[in-house]
PDB file of N, CA and C in Angstrom:
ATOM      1  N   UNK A   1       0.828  -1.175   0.000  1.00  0.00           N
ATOM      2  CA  UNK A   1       0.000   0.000   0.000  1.00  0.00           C
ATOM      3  C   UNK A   1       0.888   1.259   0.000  1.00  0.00           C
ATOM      4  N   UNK A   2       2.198   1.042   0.884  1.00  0.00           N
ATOM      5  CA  UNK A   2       2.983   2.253   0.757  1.00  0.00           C
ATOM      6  C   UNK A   2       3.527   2.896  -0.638  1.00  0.00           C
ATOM      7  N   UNK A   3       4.017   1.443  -0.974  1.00  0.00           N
ATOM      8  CA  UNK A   3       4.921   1.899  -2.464  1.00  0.00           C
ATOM      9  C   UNK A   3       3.622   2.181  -3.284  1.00  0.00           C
ATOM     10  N   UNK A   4       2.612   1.704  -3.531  1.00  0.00           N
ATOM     11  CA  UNK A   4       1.840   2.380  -4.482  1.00  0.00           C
ATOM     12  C   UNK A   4       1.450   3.641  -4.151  1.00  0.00           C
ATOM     13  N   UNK A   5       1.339   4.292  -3.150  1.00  0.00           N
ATOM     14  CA  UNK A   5       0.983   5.360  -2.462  1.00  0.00           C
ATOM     15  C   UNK A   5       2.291   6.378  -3.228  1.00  0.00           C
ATOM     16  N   UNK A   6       3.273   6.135  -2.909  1.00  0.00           N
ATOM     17  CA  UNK A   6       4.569   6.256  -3.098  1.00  0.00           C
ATOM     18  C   UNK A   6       4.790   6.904  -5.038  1.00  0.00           C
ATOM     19  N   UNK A   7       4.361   5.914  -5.447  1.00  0.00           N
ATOM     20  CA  UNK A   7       4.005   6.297  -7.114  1.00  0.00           C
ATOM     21  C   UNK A   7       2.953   6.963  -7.692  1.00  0.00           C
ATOM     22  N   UNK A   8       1.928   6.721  -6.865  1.00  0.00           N
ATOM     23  CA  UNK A   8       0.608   7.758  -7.085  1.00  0.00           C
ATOM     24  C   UNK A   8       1.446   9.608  -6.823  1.00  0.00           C
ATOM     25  N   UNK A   9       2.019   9.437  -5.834  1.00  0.00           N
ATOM     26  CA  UNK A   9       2.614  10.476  -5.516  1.00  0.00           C
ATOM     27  C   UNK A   9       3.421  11.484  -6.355  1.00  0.00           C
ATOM     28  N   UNK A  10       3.777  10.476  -7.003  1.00  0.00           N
ATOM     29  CA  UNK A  10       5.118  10.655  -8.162  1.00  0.00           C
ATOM     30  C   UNK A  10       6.594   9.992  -8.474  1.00  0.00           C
ATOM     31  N   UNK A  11       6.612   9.188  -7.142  1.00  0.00           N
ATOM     32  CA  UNK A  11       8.091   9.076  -7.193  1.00  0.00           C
ATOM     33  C   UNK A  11       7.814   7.478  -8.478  1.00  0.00           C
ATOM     34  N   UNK A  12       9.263   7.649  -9.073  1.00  0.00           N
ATOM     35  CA  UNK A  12       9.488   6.773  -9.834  1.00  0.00           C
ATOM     36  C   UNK A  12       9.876   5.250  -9.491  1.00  0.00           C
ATOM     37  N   UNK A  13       9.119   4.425 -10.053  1.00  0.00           N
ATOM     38  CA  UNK A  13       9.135   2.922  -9.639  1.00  0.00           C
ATOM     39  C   UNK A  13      10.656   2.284  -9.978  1.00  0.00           C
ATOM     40  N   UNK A  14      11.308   2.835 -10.202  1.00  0.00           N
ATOM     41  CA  UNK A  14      12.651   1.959  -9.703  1.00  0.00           C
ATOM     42  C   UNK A  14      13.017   2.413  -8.285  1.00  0.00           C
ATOM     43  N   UNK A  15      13.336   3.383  -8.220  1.00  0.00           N
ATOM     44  CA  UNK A  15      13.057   4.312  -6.674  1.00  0.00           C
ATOM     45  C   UNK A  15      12.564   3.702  -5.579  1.00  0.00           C
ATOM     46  N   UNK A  16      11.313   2.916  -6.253  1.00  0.00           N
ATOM     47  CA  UNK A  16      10.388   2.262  -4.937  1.00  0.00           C
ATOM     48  C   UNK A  16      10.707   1.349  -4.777  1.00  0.00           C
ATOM     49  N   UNK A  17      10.684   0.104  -5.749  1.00  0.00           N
ATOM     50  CA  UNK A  17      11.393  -1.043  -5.750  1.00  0.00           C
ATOM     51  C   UNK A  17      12.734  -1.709  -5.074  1.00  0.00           C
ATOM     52  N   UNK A  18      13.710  -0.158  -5.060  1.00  0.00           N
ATOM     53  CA  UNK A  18      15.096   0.094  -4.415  1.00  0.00           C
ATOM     54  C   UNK A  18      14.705   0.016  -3.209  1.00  0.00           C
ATOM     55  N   UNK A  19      14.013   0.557  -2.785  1.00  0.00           N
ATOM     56  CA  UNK A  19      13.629   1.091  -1.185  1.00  0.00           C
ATOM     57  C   UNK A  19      13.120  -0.148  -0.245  1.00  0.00           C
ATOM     58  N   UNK A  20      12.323  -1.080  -1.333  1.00  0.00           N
ATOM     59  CA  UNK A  20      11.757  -1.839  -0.514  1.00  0.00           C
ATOM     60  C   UNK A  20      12.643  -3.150  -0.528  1.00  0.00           C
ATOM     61  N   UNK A  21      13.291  -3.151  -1.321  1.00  0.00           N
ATOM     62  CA  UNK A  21      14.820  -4.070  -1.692  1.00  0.00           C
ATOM     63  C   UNK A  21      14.282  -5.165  -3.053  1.00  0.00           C
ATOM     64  N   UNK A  22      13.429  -4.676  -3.576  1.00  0.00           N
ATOM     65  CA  UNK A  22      12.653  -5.876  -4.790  1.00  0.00           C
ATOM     66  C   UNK A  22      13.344  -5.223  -6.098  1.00  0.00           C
ATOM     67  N   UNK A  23      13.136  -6.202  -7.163  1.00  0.00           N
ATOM     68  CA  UNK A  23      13.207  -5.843  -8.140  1.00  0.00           C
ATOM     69  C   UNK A  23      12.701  -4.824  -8.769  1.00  0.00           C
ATOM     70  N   UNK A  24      12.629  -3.951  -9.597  1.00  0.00           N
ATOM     71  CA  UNK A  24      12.320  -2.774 -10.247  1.00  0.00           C
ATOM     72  C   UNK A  24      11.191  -3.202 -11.333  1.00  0.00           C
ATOM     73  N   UNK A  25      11.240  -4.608 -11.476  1.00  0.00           N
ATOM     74  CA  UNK A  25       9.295  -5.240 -12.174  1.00  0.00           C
ATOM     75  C   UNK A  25       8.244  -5.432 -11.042  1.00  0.00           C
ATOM     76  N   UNK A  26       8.829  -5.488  -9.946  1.00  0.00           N
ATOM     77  CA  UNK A  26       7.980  -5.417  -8.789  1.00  0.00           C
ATOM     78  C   UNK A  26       6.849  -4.467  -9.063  1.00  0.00           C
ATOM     79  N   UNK A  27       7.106  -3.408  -8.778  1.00  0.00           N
ATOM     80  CA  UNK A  27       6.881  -1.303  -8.714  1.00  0.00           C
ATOM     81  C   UNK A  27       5.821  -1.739  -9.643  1.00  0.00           C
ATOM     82  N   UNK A  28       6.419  -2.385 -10.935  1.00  0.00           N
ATOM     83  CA  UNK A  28       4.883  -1.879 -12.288  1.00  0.00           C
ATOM     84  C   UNK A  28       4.065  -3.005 -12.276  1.00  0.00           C
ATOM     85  N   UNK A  29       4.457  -3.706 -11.783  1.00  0.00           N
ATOM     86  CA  UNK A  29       3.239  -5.527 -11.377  1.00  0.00           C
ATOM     87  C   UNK A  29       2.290  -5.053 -10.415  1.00  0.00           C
ATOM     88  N   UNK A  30       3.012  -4.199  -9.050  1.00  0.00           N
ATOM     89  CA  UNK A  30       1.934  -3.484  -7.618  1.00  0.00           C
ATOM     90  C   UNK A  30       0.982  -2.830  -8.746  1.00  0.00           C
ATOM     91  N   UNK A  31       1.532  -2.233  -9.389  1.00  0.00           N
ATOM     92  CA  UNK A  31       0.492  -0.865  -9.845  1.00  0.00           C
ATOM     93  C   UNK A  31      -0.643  -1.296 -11.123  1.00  0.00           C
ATOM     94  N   UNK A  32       0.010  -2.374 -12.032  1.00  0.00           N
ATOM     95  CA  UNK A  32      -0.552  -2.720 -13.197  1.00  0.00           C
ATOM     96  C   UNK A  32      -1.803  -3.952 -12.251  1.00  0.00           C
ATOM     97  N   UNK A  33      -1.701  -4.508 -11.254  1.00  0.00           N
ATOM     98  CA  UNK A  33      -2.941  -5.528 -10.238  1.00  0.00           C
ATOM     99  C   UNK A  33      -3.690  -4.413  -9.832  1.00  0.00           C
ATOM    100  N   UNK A  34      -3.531  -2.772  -9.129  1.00  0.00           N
ATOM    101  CA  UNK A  34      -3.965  -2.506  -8.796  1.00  0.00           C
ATOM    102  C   UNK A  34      -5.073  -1.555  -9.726  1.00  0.00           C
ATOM    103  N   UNK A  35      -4.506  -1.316 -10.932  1.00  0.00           N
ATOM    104  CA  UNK A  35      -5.081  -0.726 -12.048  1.00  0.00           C
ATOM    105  C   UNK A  35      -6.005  -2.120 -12.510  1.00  0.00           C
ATOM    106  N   UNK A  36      -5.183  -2.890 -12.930  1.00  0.00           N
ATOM    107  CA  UNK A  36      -6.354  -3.914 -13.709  1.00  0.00           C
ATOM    108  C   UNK A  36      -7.496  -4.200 -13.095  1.00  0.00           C
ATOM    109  N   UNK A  37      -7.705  -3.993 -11.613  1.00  0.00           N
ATOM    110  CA  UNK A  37      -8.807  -4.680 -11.168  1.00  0.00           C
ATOM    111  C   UNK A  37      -9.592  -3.530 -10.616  1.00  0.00           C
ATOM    112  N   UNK A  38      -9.836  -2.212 -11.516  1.00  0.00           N
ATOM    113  CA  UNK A  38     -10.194  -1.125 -11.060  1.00  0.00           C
ATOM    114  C   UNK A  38     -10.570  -0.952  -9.862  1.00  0.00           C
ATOM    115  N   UNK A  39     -10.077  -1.310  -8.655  1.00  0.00           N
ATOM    116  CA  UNK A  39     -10.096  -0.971  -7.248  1.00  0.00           C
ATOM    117  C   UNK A  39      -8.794  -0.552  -6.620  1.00  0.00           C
ATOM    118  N   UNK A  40      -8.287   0.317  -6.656  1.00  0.00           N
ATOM    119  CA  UNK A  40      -6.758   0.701  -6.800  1.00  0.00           C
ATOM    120  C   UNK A  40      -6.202  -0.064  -5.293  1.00  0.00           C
ATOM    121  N   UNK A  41      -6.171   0.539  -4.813  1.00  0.00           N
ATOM    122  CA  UNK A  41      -5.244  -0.066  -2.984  1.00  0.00           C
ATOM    123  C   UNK A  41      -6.106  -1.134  -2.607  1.00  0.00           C
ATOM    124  N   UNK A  42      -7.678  -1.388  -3.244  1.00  0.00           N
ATOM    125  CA  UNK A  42      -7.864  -2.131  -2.065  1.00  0.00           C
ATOM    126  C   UNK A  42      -7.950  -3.424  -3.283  1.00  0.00           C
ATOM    127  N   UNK A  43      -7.358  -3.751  -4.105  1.00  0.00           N
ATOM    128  CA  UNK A  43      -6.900  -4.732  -4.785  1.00  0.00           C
ATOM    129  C   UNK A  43      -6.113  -5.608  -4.063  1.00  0.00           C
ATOM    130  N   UNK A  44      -5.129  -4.375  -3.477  1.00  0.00           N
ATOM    131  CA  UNK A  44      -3.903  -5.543  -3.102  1.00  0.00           C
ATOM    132  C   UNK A  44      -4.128  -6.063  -1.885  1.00  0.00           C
ATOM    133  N   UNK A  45      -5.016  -5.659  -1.451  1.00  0.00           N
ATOM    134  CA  UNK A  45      -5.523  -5.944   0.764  1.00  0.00           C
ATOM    135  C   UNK A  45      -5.104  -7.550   0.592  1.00  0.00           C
ATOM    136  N   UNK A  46      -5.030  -8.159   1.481  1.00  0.00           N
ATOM    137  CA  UNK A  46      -4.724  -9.826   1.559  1.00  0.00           C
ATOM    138  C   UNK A  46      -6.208 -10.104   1.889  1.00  0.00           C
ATOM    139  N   UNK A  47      -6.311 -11.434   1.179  1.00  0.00           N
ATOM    140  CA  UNK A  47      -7.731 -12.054   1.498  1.00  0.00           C
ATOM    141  C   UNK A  47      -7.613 -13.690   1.785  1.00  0.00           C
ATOM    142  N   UNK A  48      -8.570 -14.107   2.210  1.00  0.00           N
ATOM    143  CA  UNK A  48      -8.386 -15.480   2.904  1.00  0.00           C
ATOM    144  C   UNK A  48      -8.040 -16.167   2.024  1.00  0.00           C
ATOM    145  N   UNK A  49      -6.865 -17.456   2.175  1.00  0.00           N
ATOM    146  CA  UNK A  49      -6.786 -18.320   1.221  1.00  0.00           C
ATOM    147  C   UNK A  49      -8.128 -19.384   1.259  1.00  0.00           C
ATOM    148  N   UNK A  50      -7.793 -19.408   0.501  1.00  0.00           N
ATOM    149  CA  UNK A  50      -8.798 -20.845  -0.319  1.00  0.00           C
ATOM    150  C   UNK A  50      -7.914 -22.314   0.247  1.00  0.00           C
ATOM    151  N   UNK A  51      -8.542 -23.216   0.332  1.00  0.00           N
ATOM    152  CA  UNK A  51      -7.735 -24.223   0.820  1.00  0.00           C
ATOM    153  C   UNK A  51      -8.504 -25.693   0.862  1.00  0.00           C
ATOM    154  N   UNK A  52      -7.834 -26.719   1.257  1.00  0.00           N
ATOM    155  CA  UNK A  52      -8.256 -28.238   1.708  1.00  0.00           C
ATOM    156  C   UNK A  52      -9.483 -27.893   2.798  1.00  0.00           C
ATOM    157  N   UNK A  53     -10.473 -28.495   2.926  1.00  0.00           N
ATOM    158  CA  UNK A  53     -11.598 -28.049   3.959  1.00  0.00           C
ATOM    159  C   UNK A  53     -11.179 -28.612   5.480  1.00  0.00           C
ATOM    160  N   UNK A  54     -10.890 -28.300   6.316  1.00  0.00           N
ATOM    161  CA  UNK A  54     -10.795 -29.474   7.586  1.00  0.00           C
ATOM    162  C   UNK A  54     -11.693 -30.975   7.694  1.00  0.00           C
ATOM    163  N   UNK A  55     -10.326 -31.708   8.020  1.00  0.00           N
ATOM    164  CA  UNK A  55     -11.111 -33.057   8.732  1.00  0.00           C
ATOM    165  C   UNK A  55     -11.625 -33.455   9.703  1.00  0.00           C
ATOM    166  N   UNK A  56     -10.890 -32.346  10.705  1.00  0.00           N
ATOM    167  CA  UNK A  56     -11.317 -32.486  12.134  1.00  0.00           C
ATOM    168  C   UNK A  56     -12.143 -31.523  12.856  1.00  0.00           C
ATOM    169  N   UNK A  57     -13.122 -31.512  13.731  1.00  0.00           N
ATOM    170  CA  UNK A  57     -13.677 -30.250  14.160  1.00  0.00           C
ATOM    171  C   UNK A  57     -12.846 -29.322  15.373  1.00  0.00           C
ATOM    172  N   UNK A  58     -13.024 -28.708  15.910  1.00  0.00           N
ATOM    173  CA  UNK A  58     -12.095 -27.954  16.478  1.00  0.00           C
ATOM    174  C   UNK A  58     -11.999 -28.734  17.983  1.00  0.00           C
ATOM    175  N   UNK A  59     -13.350 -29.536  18.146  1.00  0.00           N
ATOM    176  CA  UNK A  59     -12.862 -30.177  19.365  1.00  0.00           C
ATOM    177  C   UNK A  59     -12.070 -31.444  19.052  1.00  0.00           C
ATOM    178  N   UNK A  60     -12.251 -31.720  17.947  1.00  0.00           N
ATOM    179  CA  UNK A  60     -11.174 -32.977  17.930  1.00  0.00           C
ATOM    180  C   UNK A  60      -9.724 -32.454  17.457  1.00  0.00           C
ATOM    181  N   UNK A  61      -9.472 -31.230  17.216  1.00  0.00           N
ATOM    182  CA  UNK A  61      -8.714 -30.961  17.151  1.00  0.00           C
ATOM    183  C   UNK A  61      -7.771 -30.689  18.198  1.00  0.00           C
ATOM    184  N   UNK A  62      -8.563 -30.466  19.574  1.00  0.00           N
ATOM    185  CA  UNK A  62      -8.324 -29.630  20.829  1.00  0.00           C
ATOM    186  C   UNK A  62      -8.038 -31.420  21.859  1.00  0.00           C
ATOM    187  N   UNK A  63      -8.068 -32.138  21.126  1.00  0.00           N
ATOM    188  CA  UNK A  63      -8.290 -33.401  21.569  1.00  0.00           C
ATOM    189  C   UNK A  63      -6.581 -33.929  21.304  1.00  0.00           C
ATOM    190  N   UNK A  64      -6.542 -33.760  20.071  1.00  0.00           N
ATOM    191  CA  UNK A  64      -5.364 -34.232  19.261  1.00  0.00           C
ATOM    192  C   UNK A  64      -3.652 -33.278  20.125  1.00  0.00           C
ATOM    193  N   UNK A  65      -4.514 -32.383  20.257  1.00  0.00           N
ATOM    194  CA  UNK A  65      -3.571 -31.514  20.805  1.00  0.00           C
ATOM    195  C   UNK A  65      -2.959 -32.388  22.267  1.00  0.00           C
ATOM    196  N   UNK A  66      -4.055 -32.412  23.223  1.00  0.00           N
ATOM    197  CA  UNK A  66      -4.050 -32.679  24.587  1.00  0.00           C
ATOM    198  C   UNK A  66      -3.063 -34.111  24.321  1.00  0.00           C
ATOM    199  N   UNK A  67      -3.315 -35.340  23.530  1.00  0.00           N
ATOM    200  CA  UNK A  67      -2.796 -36.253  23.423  1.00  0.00           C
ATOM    201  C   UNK A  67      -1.313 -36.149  23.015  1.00  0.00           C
ATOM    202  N   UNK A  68      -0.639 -35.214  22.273  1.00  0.00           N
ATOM    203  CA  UNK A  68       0.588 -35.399  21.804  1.00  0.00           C
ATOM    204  C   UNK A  68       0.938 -33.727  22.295  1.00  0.00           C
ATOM    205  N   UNK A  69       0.987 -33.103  23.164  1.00  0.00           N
ATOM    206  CA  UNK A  69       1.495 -32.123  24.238  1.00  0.00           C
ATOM    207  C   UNK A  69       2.214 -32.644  24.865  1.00  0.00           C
ATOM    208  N   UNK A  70       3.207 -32.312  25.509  1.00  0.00           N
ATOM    209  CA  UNK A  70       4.536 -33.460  26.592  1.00  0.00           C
ATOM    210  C   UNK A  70       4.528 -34.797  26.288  1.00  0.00           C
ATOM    211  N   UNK A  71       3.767 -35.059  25.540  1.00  0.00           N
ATOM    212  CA  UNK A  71       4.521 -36.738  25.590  1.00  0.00           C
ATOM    213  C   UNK A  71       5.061 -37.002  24.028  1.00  0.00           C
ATOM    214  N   UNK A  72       6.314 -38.057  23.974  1.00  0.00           N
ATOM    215  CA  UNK A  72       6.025 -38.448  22.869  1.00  0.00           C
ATOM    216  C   UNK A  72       6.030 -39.689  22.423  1.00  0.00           C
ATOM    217  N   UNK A  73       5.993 -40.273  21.007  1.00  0.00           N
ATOM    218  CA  UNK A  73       5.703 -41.035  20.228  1.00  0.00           C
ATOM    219  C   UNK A  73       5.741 -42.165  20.831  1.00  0.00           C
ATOM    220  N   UNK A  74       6.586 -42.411  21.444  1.00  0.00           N
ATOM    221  CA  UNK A  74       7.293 -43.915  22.432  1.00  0.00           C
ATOM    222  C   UNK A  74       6.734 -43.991  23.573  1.00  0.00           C
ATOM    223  N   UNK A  75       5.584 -43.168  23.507  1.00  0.00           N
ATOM    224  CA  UNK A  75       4.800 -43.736  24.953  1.00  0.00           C
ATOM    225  C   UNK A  75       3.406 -44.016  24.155  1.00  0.00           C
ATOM    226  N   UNK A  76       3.254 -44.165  23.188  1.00  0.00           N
ATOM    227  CA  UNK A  76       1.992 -44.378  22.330  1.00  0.00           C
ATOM    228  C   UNK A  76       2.208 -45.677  21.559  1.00  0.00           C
ATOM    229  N   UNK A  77       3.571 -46.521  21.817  1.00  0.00           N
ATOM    230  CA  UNK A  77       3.877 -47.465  21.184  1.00  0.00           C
ATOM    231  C   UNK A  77       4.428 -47.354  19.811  1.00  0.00           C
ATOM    232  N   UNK A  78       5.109 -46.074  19.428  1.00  0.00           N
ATOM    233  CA  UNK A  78       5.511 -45.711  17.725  1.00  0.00           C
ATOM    234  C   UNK A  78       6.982 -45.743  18.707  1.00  0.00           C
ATOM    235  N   UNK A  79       7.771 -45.891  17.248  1.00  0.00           N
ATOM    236  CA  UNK A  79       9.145 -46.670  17.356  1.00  0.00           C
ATOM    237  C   UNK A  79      10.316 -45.246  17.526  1.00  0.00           C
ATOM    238  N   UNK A  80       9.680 -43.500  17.029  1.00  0.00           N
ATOM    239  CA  UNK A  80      10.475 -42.704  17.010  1.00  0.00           C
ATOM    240  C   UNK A  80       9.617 -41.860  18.028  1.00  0.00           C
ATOM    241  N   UNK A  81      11.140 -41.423  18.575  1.00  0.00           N
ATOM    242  CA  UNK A  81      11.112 -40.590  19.557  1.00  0.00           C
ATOM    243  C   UNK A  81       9.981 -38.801  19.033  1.00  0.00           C
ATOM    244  N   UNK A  82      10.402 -38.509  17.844  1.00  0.00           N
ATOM    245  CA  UNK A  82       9.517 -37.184  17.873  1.00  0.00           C
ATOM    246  C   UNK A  82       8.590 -37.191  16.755  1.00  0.00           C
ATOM    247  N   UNK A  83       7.294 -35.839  17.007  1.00  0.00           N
ATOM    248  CA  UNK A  83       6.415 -36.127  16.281  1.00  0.00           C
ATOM    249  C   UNK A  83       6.578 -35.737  14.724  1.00  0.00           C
ATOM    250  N   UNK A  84       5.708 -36.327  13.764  1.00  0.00           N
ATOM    251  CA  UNK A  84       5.693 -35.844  12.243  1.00  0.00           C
ATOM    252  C   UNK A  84       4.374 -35.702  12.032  1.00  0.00           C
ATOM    253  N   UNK A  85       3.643 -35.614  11.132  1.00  0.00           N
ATOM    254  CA  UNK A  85       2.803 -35.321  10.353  1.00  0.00           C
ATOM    255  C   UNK A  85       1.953 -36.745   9.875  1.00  0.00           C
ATOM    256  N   UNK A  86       3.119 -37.915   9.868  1.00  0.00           N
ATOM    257  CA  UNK A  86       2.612 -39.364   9.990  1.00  0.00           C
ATOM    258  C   UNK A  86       2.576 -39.879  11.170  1.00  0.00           C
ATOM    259  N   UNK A  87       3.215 -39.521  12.019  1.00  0.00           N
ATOM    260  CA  UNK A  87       2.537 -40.596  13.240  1.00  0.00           C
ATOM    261  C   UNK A  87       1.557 -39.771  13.778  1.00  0.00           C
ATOM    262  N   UNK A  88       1.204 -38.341  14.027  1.00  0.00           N
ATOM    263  CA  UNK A  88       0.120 -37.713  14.329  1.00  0.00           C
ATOM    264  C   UNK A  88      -1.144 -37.955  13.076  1.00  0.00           C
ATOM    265  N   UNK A  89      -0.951 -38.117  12.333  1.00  0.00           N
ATOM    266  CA  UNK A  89      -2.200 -39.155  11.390  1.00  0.00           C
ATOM    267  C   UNK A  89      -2.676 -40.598  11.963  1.00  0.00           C
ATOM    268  N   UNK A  90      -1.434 -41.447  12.123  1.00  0.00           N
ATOM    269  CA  UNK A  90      -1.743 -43.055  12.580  1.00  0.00           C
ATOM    270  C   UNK A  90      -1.989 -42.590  13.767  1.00  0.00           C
ATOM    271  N   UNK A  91      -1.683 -41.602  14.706  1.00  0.00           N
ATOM    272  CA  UNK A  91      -2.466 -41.758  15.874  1.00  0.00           C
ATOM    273  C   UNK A  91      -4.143 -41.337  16.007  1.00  0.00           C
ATOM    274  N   UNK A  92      -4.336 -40.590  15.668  1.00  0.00           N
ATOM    275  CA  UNK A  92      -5.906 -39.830  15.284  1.00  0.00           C
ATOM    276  C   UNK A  92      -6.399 -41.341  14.488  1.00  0.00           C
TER     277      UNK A  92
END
């Protein structure tokens, strides 16, 4: 929002690009998203990603938590000491 602010202003997009430490195609990509989608600044606002839907609800999530908090893997009968992404699957 700054650097486009920044060029609306006047200053020149290599200038801005310098400042913010990006490339100098940066400067005219901010400005050419914020032009193309005729909503100038509030083009670029961040918006929620899109994503995989959850599997778990938040209490089973709050569940999953409580179970693999201080302890690990080798007291659940899994052969490695810390957690991954697969043994917190085979355990759930």
């Amino acid at each position: 929002m700054l650097a486009l602010e920044r060029m609306n202003e006047g200053e020149h997009h290599d200038a801005v690009s310098a400042s913010f430490g990006m490339h100098r195609s940066w400067a005219y990509k901010l400005r050419a998203k914020a032009w193309r989608r005729g909503r100038g600044a509030r083009a670029l606002r961040s918006t929620q990603a899109t994503g995989r839907p959850r599997k778990l609800t938040t209490a089973q999530e709050q569940q999953v938590l409580r179970w693999i908090n201080d302890k690990n893997p080798m007291q659940y009968g899994f052969d490695f000491r810390l957690w991954t992404r697969d043994l917190v699957r085979e355990l759930v």
